[in-house]
C-alpha atoms as a PDB file:
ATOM      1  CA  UNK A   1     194.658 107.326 161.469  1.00  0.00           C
ATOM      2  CA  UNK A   2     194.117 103.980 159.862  1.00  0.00           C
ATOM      3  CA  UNK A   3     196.489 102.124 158.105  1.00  0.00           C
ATOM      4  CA  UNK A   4     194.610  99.342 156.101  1.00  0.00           C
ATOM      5  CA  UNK A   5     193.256 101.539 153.918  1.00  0.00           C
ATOM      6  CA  UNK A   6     193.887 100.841 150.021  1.00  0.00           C
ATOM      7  CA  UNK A   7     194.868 102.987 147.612  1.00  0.00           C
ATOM      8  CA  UNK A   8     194.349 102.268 143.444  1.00  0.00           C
ATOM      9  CA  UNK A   9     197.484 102.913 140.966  1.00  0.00           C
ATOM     10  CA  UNK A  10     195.520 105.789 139.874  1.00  0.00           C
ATOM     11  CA  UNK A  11     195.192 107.647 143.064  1.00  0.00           C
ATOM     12  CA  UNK A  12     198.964 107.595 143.450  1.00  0.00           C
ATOM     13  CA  UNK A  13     199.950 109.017 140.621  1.00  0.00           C
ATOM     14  CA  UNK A  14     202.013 111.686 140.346  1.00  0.00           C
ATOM     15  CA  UNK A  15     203.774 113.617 136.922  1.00  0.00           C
ATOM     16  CA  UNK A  16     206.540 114.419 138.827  1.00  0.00           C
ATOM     17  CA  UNK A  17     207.786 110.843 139.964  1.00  0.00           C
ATOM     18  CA  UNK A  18     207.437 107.866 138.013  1.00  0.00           C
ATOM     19  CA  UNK A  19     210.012 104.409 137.886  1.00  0.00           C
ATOM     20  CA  UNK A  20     212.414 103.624 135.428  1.00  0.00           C
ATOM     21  CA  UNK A  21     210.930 101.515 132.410  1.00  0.00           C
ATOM     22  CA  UNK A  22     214.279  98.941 132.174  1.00  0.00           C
ATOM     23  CA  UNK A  23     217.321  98.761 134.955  1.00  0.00           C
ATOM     24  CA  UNK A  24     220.130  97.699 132.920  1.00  0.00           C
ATOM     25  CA  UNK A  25     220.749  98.721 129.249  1.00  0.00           C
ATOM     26  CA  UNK A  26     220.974  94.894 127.706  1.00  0.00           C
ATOM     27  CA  UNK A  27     222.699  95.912 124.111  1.00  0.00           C
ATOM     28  CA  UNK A  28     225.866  96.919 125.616  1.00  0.00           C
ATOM     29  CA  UNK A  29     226.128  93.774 128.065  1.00  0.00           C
ATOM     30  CA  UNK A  30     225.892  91.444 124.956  1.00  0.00           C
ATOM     31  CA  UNK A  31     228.732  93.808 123.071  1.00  0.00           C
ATOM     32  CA  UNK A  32     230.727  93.115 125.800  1.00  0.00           C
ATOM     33  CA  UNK A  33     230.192  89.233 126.247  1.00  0.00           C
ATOM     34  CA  UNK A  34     230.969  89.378 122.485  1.00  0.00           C
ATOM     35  CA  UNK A  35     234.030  90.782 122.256  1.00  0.00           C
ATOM     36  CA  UNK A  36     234.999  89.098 125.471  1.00  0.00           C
ATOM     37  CA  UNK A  37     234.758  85.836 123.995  1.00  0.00           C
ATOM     38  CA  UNK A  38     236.386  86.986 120.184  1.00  0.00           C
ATOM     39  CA  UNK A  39     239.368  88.285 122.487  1.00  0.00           C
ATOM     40  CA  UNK A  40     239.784  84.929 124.539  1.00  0.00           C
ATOM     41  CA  UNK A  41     240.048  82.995 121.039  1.00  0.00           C
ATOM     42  CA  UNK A  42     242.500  85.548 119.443  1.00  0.00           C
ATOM     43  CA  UNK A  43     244.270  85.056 122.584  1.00  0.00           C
ATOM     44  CA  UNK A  44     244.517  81.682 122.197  1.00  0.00           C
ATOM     45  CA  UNK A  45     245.173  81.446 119.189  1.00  0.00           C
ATOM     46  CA  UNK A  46     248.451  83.588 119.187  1.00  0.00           C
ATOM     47  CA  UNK A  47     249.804  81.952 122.096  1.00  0.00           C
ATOM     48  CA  UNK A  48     249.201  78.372 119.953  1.00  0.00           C
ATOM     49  CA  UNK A  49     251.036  80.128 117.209  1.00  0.00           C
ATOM     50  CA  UNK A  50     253.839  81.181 119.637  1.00  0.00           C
ATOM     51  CA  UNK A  51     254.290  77.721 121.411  1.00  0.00           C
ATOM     52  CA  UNK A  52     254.389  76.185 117.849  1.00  0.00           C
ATOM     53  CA  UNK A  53     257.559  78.414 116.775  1.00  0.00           C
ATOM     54  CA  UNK A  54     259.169  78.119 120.198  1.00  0.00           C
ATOM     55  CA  UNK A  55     258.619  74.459 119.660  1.00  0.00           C
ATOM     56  CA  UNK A  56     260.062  74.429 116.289  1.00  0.00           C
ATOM     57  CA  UNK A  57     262.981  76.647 117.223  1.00  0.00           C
ATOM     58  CA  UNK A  58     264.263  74.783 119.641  1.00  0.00           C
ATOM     59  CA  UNK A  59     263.725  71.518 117.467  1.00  0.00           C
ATOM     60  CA  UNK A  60     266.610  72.960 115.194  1.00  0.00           C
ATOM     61  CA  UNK A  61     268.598  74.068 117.786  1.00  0.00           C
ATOM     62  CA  UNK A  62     271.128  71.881 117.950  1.00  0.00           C
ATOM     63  CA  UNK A  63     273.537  72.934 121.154  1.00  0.00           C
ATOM     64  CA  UNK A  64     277.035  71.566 122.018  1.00  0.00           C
ATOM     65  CA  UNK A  65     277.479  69.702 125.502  1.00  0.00           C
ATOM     66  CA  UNK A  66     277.320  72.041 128.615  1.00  0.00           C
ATOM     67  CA  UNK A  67     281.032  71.253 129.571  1.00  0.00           C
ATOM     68  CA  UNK A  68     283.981  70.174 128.094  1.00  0.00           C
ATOM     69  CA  UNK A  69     285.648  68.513 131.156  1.00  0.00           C
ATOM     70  CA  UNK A  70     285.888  65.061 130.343  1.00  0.00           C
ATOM     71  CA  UNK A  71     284.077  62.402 133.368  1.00  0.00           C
ATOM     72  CA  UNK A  72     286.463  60.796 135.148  1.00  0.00           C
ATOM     73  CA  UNK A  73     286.564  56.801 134.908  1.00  0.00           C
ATOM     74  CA  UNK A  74     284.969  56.059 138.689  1.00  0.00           C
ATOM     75  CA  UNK A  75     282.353  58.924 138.535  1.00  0.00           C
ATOM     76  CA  UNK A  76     279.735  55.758 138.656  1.00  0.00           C
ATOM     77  CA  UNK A  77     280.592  54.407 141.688  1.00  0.00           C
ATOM     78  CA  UNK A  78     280.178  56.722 144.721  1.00  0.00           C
ATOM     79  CA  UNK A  79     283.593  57.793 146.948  1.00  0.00           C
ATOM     80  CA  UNK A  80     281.392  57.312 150.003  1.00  0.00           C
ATOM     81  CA  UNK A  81     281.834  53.847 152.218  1.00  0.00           C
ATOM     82  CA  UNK A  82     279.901  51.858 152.694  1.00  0.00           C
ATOM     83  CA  UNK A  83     279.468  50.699 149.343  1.00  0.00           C
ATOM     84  CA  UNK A  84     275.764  49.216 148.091  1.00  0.00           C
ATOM     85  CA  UNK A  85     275.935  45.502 146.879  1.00  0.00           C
ATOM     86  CA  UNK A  86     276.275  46.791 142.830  1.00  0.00           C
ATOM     87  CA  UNK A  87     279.743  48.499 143.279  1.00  0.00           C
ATOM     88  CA  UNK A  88     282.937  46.634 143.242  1.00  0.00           C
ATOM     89  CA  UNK A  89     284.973  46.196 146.874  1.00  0.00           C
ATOM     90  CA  UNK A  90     287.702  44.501 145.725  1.00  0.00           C
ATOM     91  CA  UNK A  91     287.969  40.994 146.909  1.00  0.00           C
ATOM     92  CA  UNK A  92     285.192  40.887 149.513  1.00  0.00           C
ATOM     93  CA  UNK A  93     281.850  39.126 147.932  1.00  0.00           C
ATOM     94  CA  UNK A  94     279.512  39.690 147.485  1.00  0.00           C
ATOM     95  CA  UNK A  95     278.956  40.644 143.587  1.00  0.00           C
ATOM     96  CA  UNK A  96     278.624  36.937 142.036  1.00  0.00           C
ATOM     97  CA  UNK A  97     274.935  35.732 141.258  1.00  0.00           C
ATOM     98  CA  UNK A  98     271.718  36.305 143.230  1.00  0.00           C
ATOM     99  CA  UNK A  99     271.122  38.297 146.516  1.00  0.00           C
ATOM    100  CA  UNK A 100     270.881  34.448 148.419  1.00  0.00           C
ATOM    101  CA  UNK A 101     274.627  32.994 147.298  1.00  0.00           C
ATOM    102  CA  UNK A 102     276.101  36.737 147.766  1.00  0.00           C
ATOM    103  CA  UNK A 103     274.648  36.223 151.259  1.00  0.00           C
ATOM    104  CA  UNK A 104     276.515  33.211 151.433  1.00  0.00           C
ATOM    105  CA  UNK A 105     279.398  34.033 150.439  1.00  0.00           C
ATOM    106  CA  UNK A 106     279.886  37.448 152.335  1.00  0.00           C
ATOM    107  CA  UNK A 107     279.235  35.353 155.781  1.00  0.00           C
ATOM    108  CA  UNK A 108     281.775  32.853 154.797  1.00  0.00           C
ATOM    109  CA  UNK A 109     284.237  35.683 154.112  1.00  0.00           C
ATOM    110  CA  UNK A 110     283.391  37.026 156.937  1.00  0.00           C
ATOM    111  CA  UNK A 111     283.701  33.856 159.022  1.00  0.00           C
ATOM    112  CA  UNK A 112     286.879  33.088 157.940  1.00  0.00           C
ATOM    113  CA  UNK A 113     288.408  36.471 158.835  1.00  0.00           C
ATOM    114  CA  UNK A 114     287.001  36.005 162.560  1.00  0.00           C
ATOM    115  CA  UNK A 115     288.278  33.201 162.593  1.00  0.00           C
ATOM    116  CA  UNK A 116     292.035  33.276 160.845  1.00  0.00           C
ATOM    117  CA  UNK A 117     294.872  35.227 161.142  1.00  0.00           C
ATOM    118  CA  UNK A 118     296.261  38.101 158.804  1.00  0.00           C
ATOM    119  CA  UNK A 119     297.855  41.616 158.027  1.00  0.00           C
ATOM    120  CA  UNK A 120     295.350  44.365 158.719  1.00  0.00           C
ATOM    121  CA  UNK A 121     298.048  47.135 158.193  1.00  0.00           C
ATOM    122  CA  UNK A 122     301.403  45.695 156.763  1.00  0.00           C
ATOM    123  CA  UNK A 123     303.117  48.788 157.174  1.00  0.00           C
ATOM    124  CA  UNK A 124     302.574  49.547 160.597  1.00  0.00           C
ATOM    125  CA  UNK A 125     302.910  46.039 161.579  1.00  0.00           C
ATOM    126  CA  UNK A 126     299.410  45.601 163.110  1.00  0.00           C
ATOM    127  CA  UNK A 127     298.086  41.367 162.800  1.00  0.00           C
ATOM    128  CA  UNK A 128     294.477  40.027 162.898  1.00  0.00           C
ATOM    129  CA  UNK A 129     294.566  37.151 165.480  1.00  0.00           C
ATOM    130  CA  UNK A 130     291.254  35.019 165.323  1.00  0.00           C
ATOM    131  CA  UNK A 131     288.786  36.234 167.641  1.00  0.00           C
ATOM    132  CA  UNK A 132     288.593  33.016 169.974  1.00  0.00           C
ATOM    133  CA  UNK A 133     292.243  34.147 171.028  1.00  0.00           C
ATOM    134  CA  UNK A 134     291.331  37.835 171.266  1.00  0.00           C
ATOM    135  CA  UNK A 135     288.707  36.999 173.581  1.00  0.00           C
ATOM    136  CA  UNK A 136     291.291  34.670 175.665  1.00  0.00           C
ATOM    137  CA  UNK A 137     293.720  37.587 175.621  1.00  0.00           C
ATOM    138  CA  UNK A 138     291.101  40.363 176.699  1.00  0.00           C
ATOM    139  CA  UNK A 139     290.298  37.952 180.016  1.00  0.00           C
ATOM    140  CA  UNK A 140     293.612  37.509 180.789  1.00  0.00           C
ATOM    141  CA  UNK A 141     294.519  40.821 180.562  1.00  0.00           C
ATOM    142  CA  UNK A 142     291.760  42.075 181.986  1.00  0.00           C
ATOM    143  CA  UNK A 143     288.959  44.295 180.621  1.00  0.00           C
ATOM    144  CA  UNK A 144     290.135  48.082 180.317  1.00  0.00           C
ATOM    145  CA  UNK A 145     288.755  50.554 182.154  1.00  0.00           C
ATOM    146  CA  UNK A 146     287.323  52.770 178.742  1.00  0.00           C
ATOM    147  CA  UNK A 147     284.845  49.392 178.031  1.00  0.00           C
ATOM    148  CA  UNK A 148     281.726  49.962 175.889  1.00  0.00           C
ATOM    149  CA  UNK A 149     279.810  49.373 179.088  1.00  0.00           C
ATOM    150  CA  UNK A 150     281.549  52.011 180.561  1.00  0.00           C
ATOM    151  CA  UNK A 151     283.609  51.830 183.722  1.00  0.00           C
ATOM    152  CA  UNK A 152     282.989  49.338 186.713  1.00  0.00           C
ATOM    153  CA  UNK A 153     280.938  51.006 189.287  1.00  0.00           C
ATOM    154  CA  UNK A 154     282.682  51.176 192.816  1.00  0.00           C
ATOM    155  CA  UNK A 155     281.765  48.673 195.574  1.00  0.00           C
ATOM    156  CA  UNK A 156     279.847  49.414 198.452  1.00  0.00           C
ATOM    157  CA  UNK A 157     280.266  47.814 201.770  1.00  0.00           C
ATOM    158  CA  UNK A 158     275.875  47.212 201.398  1.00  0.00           C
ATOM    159  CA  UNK A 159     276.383  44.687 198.537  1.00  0.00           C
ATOM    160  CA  UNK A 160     273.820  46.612 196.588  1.00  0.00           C
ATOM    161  CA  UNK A 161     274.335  48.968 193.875  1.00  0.00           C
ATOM    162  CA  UNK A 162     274.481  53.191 194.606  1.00  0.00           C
END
Protein backbone atom coordinates (compact mmCIF):
# COMPACT_ATOMS: atom_id res chain seq x y z
CA UNK A 1 0.00 0.00 0.00
CA UNK A 2 1.39 3.44 -0.58
CA UNK A 3 1.82 5.92 1.83
CA UNK A 4 2.41 9.31 -0.02
CA UNK A 5 -0.79 9.52 -1.09
CA UNK A 6 -2.78 12.88 -0.20
CA UNK A 7 -5.89 13.23 1.06
CA UNK A 8 -8.15 16.84 0.83
CA UNK A 9 -9.99 18.18 4.18
CA UNK A 10 -13.03 17.14 2.44
CA UNK A 11 -12.34 13.53 1.96
CA UNK A 12 -11.72 13.18 5.68
CA UNK A 13 -14.56 14.32 6.95
CA UNK A 14 -16.56 12.71 9.15
CA UNK A 15 -20.10 13.94 11.26
CA UNK A 16 -19.20 11.91 13.91
CA UNK A 17 -15.68 13.40 14.89
CA UNK A 18 -14.77 16.85 14.55
CA UNK A 19 -12.05 19.17 16.96
CA UNK A 20 -12.88 21.47 19.50
CA UNK A 21 -13.43 25.16 18.16
CA UNK A 22 -11.37 26.96 21.39
CA UNK A 23 -9.14 24.92 24.19
CA UNK A 24 -9.45 27.08 27.10
CA UNK A 25 -12.58 29.13 28.04
CA UNK A 26 -10.72 32.81 28.20
CA UNK A 27 -13.70 34.78 30.25
CA UNK A 28 -13.19 32.90 33.33
CA UNK A 29 -9.20 33.16 33.25
CA UNK A 30 -9.53 37.03 33.15
CA UNK A 31 -12.30 36.80 36.23
CA UNK A 32 -9.80 35.17 37.98
CA UNK A 33 -6.66 37.42 37.22
CA UNK A 34 -9.18 40.12 38.29
CA UNK A 35 -10.12 39.28 41.43
CA UNK A 36 -6.65 37.97 42.06
CA UNK A 37 -5.21 41.25 41.78
CA UNK A 38 -8.45 43.29 43.75
CA UNK A 39 -7.64 40.63 46.61
CA UNK A 40 -3.74 41.31 46.70
CA UNK A 41 -4.59 45.21 47.14
CA UNK A 42 -7.33 44.64 49.83
CA UNK A 43 -4.74 42.57 51.33
CA UNK A 44 -2.45 45.10 51.44
CA UNK A 45 -4.21 47.49 52.31
CA UNK A 46 -5.52 45.98 55.68
CA UNK A 47 -2.26 44.86 56.73
CA UNK A 48 -1.06 48.85 56.12
CA UNK A 49 -4.02 49.69 58.24
CA UNK A 50 -2.96 47.10 60.90
CA UNK A 51 0.83 48.06 61.04
CA UNK A 52 -0.36 51.74 61.34
CA UNK A 53 -2.46 50.98 64.69
CA UNK A 54 0.16 48.58 66.01
CA UNK A 55 2.49 51.43 65.33
CA UNK A 56 0.41 53.93 67.03
CA UNK A 57 -0.38 51.68 69.97
CA UNK A 58 2.72 51.08 70.97
CA UNK A 59 3.68 54.89 70.45
CA UNK A 60 1.35 55.56 73.56
CA UNK A 61 2.41 52.83 75.40
CA UNK A 62 4.37 54.10 77.80
CA UNK A 63 5.90 50.94 80.00
CA UNK A 64 7.80 51.11 83.35
CA UNK A 65 11.53 49.73 83.44
CA UNK A 66 11.82 45.86 83.15
CA UNK A 67 13.36 45.57 86.74
CA UNK A 68 13.45 47.32 89.74
CA UNK A 69 16.85 46.09 91.08
CA UNK A 70 18.91 48.98 91.22
CA UNK A 71 22.74 48.53 89.06
CA UNK A 72 25.32 48.21 91.22
CA UNK A 73 28.15 51.04 91.15
CA UNK A 74 31.06 48.74 89.23
CA UNK A 75 28.59 47.02 86.78
CA UNK A 76 30.81 49.10 84.01
CA UNK A 77 33.89 47.71 84.57
CA UNK A 78 34.13 43.92 84.03
CA UNK A 79 35.10 41.45 87.31
CA UNK A 80 37.28 39.55 84.86
CA UNK A 81 41.37 40.18 84.97
CA UNK A 82 43.00 41.19 82.91
CA UNK A 83 41.61 44.48 82.68
CA UNK A 84 41.57 46.49 79.02
CA UNK A 85 43.56 49.86 79.10
CA UNK A 86 39.96 52.02 79.81
CA UNK A 87 39.28 50.47 83.31
CA UNK A 88 40.92 51.65 86.41
CA UNK A 89 43.82 49.17 88.14
CA UNK A 90 44.57 51.09 90.86
CA UNK A 91 47.99 52.52 90.87
CA UNK A 92 49.55 50.72 87.90
CA UNK A 93 49.53 53.16 84.61
CA UNK A 94 48.61 53.18 82.34
CA UNK A 95 45.28 55.47 82.13
CA UNK A 96 46.99 59.10 81.74
CA UNK A 97 47.06 60.57 78.07
CA UNK A 98 47.65 58.80 74.74
CA UNK A 99 48.28 55.04 73.99
CA UNK A 100 52.39 56.18 73.42
CA UNK A 101 53.06 57.89 77.17
CA UNK A 102 50.70 55.01 78.78
CA UNK A 103 53.26 52.78 77.04
CA UNK A 104 55.79 54.60 78.74
CA UNK A 105 54.77 54.73 81.73
CA UNK A 106 53.51 51.03 82.23
CA UNK A 107 57.30 49.86 81.22
CA UNK A 108 58.73 52.19 83.71
CA UNK A 109 56.38 50.76 86.35
CA UNK A 110 57.17 47.78 85.35
CA UNK A 111 60.94 48.32 85.35
CA UNK A 112 61.07 49.56 88.56
CA UNK A 113 59.27 46.60 90.18
CA UNK A 114 61.96 44.16 88.47
CA UNK A 115 64.18 45.97 89.60
CA UNK A 116 63.30 47.13 93.48
CA UNK A 117 62.28 45.54 96.38
CA UNK A 118 58.72 45.34 98.08
CA UNK A 119 55.72 43.55 99.89
CA UNK A 120 53.91 41.27 97.48
CA UNK A 121 51.73 39.75 100.34
CA UNK A 122 52.15 41.69 103.72
CA UNK A 123 50.26 39.29 105.54
CA UNK A 124 51.90 36.24 104.77
CA UNK A 125 55.20 37.83 104.87
CA UNK A 126 56.23 37.06 101.24
CA UNK A 127 59.07 40.14 99.74
CA UNK A 128 59.83 41.05 96.08
CA UNK A 129 63.68 41.03 95.83
CA UNK A 130 64.88 42.64 92.44
CA UNK A 131 65.29 40.17 89.87
CA UNK A 132 69.22 40.56 89.34
CA UNK A 133 69.39 38.93 92.95
CA UNK A 134 66.71 36.33 92.20
CA UNK A 135 68.64 35.22 89.37
CA UNK A 136 71.97 35.14 91.67
CA UNK A 137 69.98 33.18 94.23
CA UNK A 138 68.39 30.60 91.67
CA UNK A 139 72.31 29.74 90.50
CA UNK A 140 73.44 29.37 93.72
CA UNK A 141 70.89 27.32 94.80
CA UNK A 142 70.66 25.49 92.01
CA UNK A 143 67.86 25.11 89.43
CA UNK A 144 64.93 22.79 90.80
CA UNK A 145 64.18 19.81 89.41
CA UNK A 146 60.15 20.93 88.35
CA UNK A 147 61.99 23.77 85.77
CA UNK A 148 59.88 25.07 82.86
CA UNK A 149 62.26 23.12 80.68
CA UNK A 150 61.42 20.22 82.42
CA UNK A 151 63.82 17.93 84.22
CA UNK A 152 67.60 17.36 83.26
CA UNK A 153 67.87 14.38 81.10
CA UNK A 154 70.23 11.59 82.57
CA UNK A 155 73.83 11.21 81.33
CA UNK A 156 75.01 8.62 79.23
CA UNK A 157 78.43 7.19 79.32
CA UNK A 158 78.26 7.98 74.94
CA UNK A 159 78.30 11.78 75.55
CA UNK A 160 75.35 12.03 73.24
CA UNK A 161 71.85 12.48 74.07
CA UNK A 162 69.19 9.12 74.36
Amino acid sequence: MREDIRYEDDDLFNPETHHESTDVPIRPLFWFIAIFIVFGFLSHFALWFMYKSLVKGERKRMDPPQTAIARPANASVPQNQPLLQPFPRGEVPPNRNTPVTDMVDMRATEEHVLNSYGWVDKQRGVVRIPIKNAKELVVQRGAPASSPAGPAPPATTTGGTP
